[in-house]
N, C-alpha and C. Protein backbone atom coordinates (compact mmCIF):
# COMPACT_ATOMS: atom_id res chain seq x y z
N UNK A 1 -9.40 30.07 30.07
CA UNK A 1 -9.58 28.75 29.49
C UNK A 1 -9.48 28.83 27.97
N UNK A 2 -8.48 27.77 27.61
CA UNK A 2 -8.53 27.96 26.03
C UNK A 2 -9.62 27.53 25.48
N UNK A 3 -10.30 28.23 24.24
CA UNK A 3 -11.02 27.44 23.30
C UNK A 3 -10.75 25.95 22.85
N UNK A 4 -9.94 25.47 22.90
CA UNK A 4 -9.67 23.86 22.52
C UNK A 4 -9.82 22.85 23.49
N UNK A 5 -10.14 23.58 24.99
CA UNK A 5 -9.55 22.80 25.88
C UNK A 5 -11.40 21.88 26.03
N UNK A 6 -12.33 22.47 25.29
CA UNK A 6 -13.96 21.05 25.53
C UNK A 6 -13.25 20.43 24.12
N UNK A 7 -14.73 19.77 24.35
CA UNK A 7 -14.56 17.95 23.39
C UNK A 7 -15.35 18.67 21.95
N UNK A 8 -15.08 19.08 21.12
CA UNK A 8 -15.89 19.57 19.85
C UNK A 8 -16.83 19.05 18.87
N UNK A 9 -17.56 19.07 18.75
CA UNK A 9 -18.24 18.28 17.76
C UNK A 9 -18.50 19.21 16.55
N UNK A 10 -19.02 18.83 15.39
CA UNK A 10 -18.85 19.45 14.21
C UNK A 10 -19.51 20.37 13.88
N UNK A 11 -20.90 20.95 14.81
CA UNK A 11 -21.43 21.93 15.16
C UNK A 11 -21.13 22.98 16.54
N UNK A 12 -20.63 22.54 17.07
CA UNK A 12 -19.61 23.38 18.33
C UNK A 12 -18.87 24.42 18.02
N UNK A 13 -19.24 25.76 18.71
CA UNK A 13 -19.03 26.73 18.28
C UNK A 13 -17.66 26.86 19.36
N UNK A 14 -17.57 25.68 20.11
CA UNK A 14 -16.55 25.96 21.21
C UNK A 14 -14.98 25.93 20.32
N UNK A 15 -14.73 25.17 19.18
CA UNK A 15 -13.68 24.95 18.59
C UNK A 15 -14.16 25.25 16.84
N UNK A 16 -13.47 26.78 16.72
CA UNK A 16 -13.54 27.38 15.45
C UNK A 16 -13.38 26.33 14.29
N UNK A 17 -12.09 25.43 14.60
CA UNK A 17 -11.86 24.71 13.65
C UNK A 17 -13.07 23.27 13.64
N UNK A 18 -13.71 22.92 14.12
CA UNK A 18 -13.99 21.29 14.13
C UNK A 18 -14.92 21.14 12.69
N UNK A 19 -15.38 22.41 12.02
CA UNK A 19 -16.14 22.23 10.73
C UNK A 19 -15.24 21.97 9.26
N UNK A 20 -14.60 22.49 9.20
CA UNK A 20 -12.98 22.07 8.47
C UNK A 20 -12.14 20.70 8.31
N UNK A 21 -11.82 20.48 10.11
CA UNK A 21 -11.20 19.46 10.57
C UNK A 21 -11.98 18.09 10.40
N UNK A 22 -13.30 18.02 10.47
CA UNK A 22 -14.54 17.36 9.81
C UNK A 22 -14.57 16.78 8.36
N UNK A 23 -14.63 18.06 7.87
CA UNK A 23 -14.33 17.88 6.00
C UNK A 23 -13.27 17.43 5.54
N UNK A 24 -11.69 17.31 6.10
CA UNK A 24 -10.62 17.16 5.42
C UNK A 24 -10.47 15.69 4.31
N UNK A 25 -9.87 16.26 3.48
CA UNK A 25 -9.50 15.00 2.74
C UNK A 25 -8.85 13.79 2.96
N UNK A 26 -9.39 12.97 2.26
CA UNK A 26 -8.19 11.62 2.94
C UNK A 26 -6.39 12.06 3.48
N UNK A 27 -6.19 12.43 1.96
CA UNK A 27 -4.47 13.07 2.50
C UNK A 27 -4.47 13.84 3.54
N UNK A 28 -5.25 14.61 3.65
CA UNK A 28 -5.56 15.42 4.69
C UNK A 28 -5.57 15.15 6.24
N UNK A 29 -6.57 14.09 6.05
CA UNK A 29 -6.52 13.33 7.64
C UNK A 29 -5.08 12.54 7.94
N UNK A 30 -4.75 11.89 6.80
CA UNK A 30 -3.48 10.91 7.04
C UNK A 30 -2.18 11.87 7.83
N UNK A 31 -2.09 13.33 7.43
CA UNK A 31 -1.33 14.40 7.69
C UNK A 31 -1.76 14.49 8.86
N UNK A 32 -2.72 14.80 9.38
CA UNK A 32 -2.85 15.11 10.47
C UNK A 32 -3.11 14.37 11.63
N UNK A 33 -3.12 12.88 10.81
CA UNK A 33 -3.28 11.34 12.24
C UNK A 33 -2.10 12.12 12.33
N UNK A 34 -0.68 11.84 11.66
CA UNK A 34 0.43 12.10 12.45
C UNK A 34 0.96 13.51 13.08
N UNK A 35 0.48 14.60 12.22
CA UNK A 35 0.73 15.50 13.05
C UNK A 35 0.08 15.56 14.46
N UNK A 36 -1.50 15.10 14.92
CA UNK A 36 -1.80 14.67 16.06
C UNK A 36 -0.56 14.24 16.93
N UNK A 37 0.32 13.52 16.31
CA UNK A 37 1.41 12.48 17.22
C UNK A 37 2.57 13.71 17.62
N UNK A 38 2.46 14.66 17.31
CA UNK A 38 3.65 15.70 17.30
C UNK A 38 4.78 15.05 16.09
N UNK A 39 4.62 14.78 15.23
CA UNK A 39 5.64 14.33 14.24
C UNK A 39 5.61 15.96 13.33
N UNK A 40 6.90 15.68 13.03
CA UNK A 40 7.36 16.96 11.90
C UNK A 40 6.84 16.62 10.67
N UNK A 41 7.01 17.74 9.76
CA UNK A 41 6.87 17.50 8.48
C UNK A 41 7.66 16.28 7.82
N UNK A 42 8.95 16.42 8.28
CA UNK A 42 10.09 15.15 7.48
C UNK A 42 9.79 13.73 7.93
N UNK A 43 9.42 13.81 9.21
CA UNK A 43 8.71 12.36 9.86
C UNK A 43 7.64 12.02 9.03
N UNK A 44 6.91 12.98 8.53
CA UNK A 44 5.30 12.54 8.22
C UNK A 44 5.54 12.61 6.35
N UNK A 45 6.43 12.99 6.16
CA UNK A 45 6.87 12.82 4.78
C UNK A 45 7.33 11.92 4.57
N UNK A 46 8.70 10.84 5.11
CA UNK A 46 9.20 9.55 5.39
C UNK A 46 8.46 8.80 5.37
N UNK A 47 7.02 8.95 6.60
CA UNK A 47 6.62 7.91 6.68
C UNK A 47 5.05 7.64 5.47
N UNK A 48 4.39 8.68 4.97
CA UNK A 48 3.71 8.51 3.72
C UNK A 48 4.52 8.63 2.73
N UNK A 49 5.51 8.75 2.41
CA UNK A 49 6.48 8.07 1.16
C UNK A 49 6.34 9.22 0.24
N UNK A 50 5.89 10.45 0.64
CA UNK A 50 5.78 11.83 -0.53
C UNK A 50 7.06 12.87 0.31
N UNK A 51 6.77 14.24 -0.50
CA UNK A 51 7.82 15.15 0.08
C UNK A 51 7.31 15.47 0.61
N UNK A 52 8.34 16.72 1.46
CA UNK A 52 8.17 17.33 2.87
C UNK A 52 7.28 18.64 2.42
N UNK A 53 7.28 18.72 1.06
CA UNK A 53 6.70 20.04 0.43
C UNK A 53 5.40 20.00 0.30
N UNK A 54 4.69 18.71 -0.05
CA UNK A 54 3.41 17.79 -0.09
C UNK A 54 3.15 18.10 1.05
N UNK A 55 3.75 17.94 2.58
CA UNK A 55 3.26 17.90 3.16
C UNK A 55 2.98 19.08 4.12
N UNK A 56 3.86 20.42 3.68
CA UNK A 56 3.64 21.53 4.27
C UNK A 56 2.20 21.64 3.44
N UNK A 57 2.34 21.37 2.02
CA UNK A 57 1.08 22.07 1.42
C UNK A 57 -0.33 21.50 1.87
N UNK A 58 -0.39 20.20 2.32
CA UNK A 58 -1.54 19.82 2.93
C UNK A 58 -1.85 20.35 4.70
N UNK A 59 -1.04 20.99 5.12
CA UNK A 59 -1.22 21.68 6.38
C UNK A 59 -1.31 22.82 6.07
N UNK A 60 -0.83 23.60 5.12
CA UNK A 60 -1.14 25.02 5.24
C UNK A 60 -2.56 25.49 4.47
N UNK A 61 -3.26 24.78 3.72
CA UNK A 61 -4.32 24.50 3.23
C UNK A 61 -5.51 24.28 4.32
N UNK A 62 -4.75 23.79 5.45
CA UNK A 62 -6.10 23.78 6.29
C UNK A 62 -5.71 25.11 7.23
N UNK A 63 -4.50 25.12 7.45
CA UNK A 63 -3.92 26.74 7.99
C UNK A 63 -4.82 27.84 7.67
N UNK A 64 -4.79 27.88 6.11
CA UNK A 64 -5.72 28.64 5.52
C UNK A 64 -7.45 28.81 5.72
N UNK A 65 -7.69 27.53 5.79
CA UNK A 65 -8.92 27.54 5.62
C UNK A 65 -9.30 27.97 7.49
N UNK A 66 -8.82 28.21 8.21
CA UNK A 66 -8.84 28.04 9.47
C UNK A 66 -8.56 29.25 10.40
N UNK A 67 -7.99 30.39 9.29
CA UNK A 67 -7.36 31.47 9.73
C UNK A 67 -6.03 31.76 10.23
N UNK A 68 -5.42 30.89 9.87
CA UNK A 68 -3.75 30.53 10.62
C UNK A 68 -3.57 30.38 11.52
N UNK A 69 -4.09 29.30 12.18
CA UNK A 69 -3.57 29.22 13.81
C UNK A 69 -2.40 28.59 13.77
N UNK A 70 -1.52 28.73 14.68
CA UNK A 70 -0.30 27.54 14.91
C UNK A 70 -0.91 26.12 14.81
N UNK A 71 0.58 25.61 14.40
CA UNK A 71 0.06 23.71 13.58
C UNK A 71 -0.40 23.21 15.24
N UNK A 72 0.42 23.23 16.00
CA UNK A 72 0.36 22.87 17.58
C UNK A 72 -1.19 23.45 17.70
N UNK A 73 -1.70 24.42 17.63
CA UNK A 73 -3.41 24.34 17.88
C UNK A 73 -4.20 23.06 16.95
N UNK A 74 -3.89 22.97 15.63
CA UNK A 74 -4.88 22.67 14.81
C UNK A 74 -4.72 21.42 15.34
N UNK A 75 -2.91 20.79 15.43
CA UNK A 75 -2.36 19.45 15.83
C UNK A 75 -3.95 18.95 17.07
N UNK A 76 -3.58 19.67 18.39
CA UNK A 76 -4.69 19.73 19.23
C UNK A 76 -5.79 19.37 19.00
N UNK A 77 -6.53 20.48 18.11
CA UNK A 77 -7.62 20.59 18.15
C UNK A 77 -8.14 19.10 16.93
N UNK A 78 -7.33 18.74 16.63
CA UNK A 78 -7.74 17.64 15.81
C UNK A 78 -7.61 16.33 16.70
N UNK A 79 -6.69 16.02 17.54
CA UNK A 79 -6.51 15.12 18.32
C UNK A 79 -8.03 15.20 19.34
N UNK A 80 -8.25 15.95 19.54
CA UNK A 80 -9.32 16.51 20.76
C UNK A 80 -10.51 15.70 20.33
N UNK A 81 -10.99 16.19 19.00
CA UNK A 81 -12.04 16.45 17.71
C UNK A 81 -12.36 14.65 17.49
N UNK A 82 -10.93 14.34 17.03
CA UNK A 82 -10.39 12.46 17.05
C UNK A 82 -11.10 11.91 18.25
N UNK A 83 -10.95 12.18 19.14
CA UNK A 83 -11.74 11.26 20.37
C UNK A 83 -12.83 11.55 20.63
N UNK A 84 -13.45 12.98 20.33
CA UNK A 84 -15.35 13.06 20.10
C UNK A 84 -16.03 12.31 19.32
N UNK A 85 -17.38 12.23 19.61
CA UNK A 85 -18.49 11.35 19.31
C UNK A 85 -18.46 12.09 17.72
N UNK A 86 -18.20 12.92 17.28
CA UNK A 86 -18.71 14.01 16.25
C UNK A 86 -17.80 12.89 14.78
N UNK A 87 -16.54 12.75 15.42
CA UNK A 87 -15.21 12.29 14.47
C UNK A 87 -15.82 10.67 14.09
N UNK A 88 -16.36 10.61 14.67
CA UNK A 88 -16.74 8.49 14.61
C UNK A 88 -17.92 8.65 12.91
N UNK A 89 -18.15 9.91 12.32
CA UNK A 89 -18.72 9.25 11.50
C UNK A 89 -17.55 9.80 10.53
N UNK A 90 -16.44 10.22 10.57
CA UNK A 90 -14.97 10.28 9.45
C UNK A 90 -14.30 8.75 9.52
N UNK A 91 -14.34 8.16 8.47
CA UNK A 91 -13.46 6.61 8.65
C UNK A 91 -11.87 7.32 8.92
N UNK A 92 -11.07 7.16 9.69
CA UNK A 92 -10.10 7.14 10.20
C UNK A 92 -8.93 6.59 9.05
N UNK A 93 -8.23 7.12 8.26
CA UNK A 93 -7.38 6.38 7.50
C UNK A 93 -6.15 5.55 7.87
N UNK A 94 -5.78 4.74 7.26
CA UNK A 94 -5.11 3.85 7.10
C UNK A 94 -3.68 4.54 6.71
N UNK A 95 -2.53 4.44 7.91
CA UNK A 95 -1.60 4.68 7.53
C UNK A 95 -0.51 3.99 8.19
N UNK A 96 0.08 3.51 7.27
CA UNK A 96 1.40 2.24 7.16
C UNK A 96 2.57 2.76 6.85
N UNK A 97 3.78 2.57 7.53
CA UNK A 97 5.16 3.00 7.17
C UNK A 97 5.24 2.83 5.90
N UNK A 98 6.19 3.97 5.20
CA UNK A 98 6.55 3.85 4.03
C UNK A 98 7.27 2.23 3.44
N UNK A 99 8.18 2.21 4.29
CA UNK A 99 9.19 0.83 4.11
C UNK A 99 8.24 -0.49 4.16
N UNK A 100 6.92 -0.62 4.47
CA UNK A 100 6.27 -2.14 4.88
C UNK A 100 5.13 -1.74 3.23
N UNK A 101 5.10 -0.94 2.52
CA UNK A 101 4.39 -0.85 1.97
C UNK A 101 4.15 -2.37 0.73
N UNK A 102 3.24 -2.23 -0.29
CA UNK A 102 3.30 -3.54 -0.76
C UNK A 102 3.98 -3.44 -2.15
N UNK A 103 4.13 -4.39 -2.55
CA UNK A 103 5.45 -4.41 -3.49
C UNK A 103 4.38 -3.83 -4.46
N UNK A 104 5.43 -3.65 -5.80
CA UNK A 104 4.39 -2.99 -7.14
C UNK A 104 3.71 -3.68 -7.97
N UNK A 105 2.32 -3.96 -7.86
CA UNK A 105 1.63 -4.97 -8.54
C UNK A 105 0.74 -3.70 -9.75
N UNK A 106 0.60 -3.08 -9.64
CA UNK A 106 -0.90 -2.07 -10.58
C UNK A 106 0.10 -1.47 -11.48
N UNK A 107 0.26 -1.98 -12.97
CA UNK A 107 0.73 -1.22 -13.78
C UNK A 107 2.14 -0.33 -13.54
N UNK A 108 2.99 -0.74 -12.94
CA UNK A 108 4.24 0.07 -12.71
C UNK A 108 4.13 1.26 -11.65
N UNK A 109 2.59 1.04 -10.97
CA UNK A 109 3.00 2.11 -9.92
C UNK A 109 2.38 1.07 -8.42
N UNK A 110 3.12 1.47 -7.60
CA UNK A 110 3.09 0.78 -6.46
C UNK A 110 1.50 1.18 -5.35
N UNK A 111 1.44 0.84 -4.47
CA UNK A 111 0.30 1.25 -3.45
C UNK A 111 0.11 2.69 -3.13
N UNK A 112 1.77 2.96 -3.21
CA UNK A 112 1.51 5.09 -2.80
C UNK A 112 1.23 5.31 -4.09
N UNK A 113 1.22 5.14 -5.61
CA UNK A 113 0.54 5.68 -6.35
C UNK A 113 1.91 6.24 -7.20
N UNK A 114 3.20 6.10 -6.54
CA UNK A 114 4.60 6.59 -7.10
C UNK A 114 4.73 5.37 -8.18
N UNK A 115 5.87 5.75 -9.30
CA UNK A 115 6.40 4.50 -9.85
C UNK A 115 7.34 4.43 -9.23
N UNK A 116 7.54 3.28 -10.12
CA UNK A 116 8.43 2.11 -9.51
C UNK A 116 9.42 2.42 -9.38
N UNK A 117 10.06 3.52 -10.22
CA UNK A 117 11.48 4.14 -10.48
C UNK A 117 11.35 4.69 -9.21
N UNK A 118 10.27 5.82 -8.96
CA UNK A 118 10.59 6.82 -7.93
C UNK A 118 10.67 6.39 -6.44
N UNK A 119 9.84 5.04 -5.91
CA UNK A 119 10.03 4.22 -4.65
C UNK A 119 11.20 4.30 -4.04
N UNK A 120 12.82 4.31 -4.55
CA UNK A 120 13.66 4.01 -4.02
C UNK A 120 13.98 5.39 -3.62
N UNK A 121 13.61 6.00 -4.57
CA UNK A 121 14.10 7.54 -4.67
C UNK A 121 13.62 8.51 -3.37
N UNK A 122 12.36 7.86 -2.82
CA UNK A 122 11.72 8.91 -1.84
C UNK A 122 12.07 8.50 -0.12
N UNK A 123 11.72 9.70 0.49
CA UNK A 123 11.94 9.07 1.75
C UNK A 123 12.87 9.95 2.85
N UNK A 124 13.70 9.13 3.65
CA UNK A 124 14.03 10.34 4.79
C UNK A 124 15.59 10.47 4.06
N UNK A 125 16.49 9.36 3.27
CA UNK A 125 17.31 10.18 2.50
C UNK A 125 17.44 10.48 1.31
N UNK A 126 16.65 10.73 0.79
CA UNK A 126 16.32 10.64 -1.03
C UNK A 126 17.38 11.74 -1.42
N UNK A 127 17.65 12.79 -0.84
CA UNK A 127 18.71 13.37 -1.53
C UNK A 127 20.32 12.77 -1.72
N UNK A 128 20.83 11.70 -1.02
CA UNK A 128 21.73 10.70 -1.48
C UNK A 128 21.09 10.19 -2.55
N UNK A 129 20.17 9.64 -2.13
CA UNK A 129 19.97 8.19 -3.50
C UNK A 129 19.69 8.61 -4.56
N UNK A 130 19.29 10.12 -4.56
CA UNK A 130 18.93 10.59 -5.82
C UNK A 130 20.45 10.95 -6.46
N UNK A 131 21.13 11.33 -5.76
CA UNK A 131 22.35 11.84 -6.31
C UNK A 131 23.75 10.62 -6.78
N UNK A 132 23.10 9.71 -5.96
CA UNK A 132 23.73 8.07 -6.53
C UNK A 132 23.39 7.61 -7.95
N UNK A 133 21.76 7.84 -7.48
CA UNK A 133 20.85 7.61 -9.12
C UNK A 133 21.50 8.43 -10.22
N UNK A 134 21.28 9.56 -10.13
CA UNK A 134 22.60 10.58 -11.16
C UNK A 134 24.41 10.39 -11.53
N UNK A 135 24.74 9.65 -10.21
CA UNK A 135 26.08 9.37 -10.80
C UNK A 135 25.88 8.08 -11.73
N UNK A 136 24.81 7.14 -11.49
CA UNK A 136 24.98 5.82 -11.86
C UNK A 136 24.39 5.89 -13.57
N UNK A 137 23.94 6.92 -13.52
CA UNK A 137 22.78 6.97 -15.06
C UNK A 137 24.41 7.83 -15.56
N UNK A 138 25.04 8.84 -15.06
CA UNK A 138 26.21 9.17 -15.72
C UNK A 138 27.18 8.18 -16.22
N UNK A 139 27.48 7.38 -15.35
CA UNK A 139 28.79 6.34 -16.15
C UNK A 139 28.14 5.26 -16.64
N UNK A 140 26.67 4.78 -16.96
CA UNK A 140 25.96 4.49 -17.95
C UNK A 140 25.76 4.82 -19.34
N UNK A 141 25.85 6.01 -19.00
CA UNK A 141 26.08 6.88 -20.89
C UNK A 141 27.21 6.90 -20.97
N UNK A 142 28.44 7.20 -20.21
CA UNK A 142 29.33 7.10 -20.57
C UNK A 142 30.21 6.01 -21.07
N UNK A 143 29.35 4.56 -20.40
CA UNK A 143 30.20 3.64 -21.12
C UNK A 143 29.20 2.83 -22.57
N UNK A 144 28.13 3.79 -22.65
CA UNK A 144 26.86 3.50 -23.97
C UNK A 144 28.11 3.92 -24.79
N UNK A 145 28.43 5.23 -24.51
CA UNK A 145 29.29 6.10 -25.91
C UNK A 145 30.69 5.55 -26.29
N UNK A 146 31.00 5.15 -25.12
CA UNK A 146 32.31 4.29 -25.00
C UNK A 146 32.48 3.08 -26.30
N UNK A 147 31.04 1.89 -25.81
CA UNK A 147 30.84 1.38 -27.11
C UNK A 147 30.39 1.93 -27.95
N UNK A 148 29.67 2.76 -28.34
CA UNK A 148 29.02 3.04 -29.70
C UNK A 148 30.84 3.39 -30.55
N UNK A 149 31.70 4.27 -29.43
CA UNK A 149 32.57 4.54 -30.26
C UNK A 149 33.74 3.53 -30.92
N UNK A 150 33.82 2.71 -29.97
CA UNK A 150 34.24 1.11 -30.42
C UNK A 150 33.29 0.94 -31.42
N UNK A 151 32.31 0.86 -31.62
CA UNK A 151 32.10 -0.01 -32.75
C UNK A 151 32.28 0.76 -34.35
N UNK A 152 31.90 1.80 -33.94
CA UNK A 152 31.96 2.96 -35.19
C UNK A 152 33.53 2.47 -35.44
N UNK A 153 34.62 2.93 -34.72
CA UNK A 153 36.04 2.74 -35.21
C UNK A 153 36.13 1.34 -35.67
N UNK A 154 35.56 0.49 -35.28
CA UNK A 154 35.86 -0.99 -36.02
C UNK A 154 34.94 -1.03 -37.19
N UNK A 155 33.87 -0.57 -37.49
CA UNK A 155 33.35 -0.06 -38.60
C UNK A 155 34.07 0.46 -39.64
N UNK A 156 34.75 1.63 -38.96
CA UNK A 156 35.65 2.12 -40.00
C UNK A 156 36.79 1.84 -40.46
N UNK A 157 37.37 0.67 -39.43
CA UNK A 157 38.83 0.15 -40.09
C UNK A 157 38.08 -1.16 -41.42
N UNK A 158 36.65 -1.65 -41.43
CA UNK A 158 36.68 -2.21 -42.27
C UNK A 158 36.67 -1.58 -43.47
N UNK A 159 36.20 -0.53 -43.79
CA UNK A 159 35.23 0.04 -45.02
C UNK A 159 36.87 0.73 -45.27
């Protein structure tokens, strides 16, 4: 019988992890509502609107703290942990697709806490749009210099 397979509570010596899994941080839990769901890193990066790197680092942090078990145990043992009496005093966070999020009202940064610039930028294809964003800021300067150099030469046919 596996260790994961009773209901854990936060003193239960039956599931190594449930004292950890207890403590986690908000980001922390939000990572792991979905890893509960079997979602990947890139799913669970897409859908909280950060990178996939953010989000290895908030799983391997509890990896750590936990002794390294496979994500598929902790995944488990947190889902398990989620439906015990022990989990009802953790408020359960709030997590909303990236795309329904609310427009940018607080000072130039939106609800995820990104600016406004970076919103478009993140997500499941940000490496296009980022590389769109770079062509488009390129033939931007290029047509800044374009005029500056028009005007300098008409400058200089007056003088």
């Amino acid at each position: 019988m596996n260790n994961l397979d009773t209901h854990p509570t936060g003193d239960d010596v039956a599931c190594p992890y449930a004292k950890v899994l207890v403590g986690l941080t908000k980001k922390q839990h939000e990572v792991f509502e979905l890893l509960a769901e079997n979602r990947t890193s890139k799913e669970i990066a897409w859908r909280l609107g950060v990178t996939e790197g953010a989000i290895t680092q908030r799983i391997e942090a509890v990896r750590s703290q936990t002794g390294f078990p496979p994500r598929a145990d902790l995944a488990r043992a947190y889902a398990r942990l989620r439906a015990s009496e022990a989990f009802a005093v953790v408020k359960e966070p709030e997590v909303t697709p990236f795309a329904f999020r609310p427009a940018c009202t607080c000072g130039g940064r939106g609800a995820s806490g990104l600016s406004a610039t970076a919103l478009p930028l993140s997500g499941f294809d940000n490496g296009l749009r980022r590389f769109a964003a770079m062509i488009a800021i390129a033939v931007g300067l290029l047509v800044a210099a374009l005029v500056a150099l028009s005007v300098a030469q008409t400058l200089s046919d007056f003088l």
